[in-house]
C-alpha atoms as a PDB file:
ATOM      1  CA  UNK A   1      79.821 164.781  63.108  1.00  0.00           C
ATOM      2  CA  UNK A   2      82.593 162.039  64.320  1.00  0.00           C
ATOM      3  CA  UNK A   3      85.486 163.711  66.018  1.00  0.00           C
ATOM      4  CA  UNK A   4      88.616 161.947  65.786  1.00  0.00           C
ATOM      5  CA  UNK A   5      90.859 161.982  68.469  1.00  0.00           C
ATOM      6  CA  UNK A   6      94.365 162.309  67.047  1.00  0.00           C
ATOM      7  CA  UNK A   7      96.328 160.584  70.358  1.00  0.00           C
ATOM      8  CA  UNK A   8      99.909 162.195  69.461  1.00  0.00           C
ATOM      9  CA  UNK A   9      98.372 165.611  70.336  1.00  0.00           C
ATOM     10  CA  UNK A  10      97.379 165.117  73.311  1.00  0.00           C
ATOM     11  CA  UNK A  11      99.306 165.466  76.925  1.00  0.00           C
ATOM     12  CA  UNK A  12      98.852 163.052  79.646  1.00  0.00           C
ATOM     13  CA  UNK A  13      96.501 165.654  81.745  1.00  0.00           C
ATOM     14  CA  UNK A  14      94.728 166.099  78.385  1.00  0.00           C
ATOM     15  CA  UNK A  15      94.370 161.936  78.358  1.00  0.00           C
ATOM     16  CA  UNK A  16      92.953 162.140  81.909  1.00  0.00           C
ATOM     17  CA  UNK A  17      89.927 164.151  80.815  1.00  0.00           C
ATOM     18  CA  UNK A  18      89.153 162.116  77.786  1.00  0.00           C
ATOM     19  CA  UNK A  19      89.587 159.043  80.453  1.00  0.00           C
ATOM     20  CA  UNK A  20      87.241 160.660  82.980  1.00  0.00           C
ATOM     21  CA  UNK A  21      84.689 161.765  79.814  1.00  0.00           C
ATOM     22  CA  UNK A  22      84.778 158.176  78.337  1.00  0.00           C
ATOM     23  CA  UNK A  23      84.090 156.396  81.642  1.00  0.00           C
ATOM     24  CA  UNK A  24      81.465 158.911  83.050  1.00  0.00           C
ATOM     25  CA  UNK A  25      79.797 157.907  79.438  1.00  0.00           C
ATOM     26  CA  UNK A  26      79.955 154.429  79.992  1.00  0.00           C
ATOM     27  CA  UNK A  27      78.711 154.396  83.897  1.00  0.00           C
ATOM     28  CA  UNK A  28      75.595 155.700  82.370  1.00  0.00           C
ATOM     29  CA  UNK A  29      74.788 153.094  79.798  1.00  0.00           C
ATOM     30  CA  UNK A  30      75.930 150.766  81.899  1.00  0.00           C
ATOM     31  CA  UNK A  31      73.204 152.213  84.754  1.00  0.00           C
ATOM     32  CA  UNK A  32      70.677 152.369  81.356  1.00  0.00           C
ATOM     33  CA  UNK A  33      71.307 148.554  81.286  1.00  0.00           C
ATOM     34  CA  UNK A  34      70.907 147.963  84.838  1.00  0.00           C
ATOM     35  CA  UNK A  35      67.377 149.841  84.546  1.00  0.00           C
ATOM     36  CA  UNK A  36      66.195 147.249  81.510  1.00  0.00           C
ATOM     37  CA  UNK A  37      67.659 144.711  83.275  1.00  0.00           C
ATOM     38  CA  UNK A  38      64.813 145.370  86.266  1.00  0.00           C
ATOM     39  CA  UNK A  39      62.243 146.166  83.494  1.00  0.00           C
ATOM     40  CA  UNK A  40      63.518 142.833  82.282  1.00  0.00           C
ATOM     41  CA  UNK A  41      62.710 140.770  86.042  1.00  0.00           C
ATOM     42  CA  UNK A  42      59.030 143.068  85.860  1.00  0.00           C
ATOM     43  CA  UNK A  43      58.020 141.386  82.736  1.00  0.00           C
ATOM     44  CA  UNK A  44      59.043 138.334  82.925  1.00  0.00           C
ATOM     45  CA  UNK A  45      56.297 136.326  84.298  1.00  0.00           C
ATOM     46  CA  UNK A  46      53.563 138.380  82.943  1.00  0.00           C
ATOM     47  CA  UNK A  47      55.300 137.267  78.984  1.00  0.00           C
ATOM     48  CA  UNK A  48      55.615 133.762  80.160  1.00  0.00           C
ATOM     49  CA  UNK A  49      51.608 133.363  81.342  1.00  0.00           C
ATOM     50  CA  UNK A  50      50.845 134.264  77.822  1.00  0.00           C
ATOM     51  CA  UNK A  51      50.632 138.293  78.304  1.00  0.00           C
ATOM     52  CA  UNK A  52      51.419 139.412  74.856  1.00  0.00           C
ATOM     53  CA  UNK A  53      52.131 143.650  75.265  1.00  0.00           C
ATOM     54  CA  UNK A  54      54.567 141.844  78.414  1.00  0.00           C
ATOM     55  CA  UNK A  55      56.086 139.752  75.593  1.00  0.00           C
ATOM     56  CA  UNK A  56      56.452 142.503  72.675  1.00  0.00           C
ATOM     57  CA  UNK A  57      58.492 145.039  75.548  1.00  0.00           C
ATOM     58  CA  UNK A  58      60.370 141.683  76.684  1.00  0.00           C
ATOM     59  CA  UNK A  59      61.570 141.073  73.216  1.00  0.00           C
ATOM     60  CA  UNK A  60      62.348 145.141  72.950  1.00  0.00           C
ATOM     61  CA  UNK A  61      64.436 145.026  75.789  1.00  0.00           C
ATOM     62  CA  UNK A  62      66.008 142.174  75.186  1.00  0.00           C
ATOM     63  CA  UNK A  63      67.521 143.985  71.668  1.00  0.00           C
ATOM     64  CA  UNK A  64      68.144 146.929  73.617  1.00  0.00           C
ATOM     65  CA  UNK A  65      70.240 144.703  76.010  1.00  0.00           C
ATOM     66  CA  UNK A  66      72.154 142.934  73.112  1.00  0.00           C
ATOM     67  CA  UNK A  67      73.058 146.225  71.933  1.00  0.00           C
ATOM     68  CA  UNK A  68      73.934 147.180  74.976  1.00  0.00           C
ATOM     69  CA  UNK A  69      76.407 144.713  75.629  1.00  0.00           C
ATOM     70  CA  UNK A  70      78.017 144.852  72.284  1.00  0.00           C
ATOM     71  CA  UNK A  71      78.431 148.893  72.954  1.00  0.00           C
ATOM     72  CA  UNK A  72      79.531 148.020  76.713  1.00  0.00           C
ATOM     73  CA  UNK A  73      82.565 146.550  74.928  1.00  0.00           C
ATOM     74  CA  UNK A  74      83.062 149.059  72.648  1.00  0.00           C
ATOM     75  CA  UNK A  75      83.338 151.670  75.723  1.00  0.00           C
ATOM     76  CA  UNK A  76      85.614 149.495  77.658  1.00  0.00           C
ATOM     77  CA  UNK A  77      88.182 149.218  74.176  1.00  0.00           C
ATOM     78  CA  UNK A  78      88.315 153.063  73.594  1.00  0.00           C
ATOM     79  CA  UNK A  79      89.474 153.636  77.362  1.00  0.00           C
ATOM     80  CA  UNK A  80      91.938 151.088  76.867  1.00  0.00           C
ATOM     81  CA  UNK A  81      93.319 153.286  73.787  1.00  0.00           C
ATOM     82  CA  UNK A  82      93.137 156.568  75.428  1.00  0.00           C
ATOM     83  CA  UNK A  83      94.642 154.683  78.853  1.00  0.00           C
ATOM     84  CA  UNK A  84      97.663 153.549  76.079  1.00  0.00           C
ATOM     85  CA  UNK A  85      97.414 157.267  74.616  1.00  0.00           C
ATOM     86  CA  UNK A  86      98.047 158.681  78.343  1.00  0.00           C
ATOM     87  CA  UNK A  87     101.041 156.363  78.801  1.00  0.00           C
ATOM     88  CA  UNK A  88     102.613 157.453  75.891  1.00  0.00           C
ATOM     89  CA  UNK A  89     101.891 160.598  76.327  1.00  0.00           C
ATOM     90  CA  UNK A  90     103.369 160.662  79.865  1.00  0.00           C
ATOM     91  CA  UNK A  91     106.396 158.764  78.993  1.00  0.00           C
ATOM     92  CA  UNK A  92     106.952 161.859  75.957  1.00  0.00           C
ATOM     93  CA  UNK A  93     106.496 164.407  78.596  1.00  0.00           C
ATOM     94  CA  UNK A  94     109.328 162.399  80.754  1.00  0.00           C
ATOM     95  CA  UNK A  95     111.678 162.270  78.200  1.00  0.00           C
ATOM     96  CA  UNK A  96     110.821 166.072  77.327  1.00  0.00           C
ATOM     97  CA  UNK A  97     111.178 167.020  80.934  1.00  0.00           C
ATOM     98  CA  UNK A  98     114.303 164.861  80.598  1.00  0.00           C
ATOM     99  CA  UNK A  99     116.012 166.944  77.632  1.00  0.00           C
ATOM    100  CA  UNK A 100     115.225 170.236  79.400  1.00  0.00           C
ATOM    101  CA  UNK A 101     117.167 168.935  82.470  1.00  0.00           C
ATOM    102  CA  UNK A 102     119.961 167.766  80.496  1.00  0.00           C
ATOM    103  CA  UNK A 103     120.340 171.009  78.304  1.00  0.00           C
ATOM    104  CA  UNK A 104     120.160 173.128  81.930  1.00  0.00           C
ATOM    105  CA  UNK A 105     123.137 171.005  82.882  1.00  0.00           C
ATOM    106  CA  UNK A 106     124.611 171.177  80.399  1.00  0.00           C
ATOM    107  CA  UNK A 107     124.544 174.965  80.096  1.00  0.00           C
ATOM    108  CA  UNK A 108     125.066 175.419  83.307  1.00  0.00           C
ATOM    109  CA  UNK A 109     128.346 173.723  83.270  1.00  0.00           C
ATOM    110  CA  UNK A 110     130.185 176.194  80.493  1.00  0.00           C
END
């Protein structure tokens, strides 16, 4: 099941988690695709003298590293939207904060 994140409900600390979720999640595909990149080096000679299991996991990776990079984007634009999501959240929470101040003063003068 897909959970949507609905980015008006959520406060700036809120944000921060999803921030620190989303990039802990994409440190470890990106260290996936570090670890078929070094597969990648291993079998590269063996597939090129003619080694033909070398060449069937070289083309393999080589998938798994186009996918890869196409989901290595995908990572990078939802932190940008939950980074915007955290801005706007803060700047709601400022202008909340804001509002309370105002009404103190405001009471507090009477």
């Amino acid at each position: 099941m897909q959970q949507v994140v609905e980015k008006t409900e959520h406060t700036a600390a809120k944000w921060e988690s999803v921030i620190a979720d989303l990039a802990a999640k994409r440190q470890a595909a990106r260290d996936h695709t570090e670890r078929l990149r070094s597969q990648k080096q291993e079998l590269a000679l063996e597939a090129a003298m003619g080694g033909v299991e070398a060449r069937k996991r070289l083309e393999k990776i080589n998938a798994e590293l186009a996918k890869h990079e196409m989901e290595s984007n995908d990572w990078d634009a939802a932190i940008r939207q939950a980074e915007s999501g955290r801005v706007k959240a803060e700047h709601s929470e400022a202008e909340a904060a804001e509002r309370e101040r105002c009404e103190k003063v405001s009471v507090s003068m009477r």
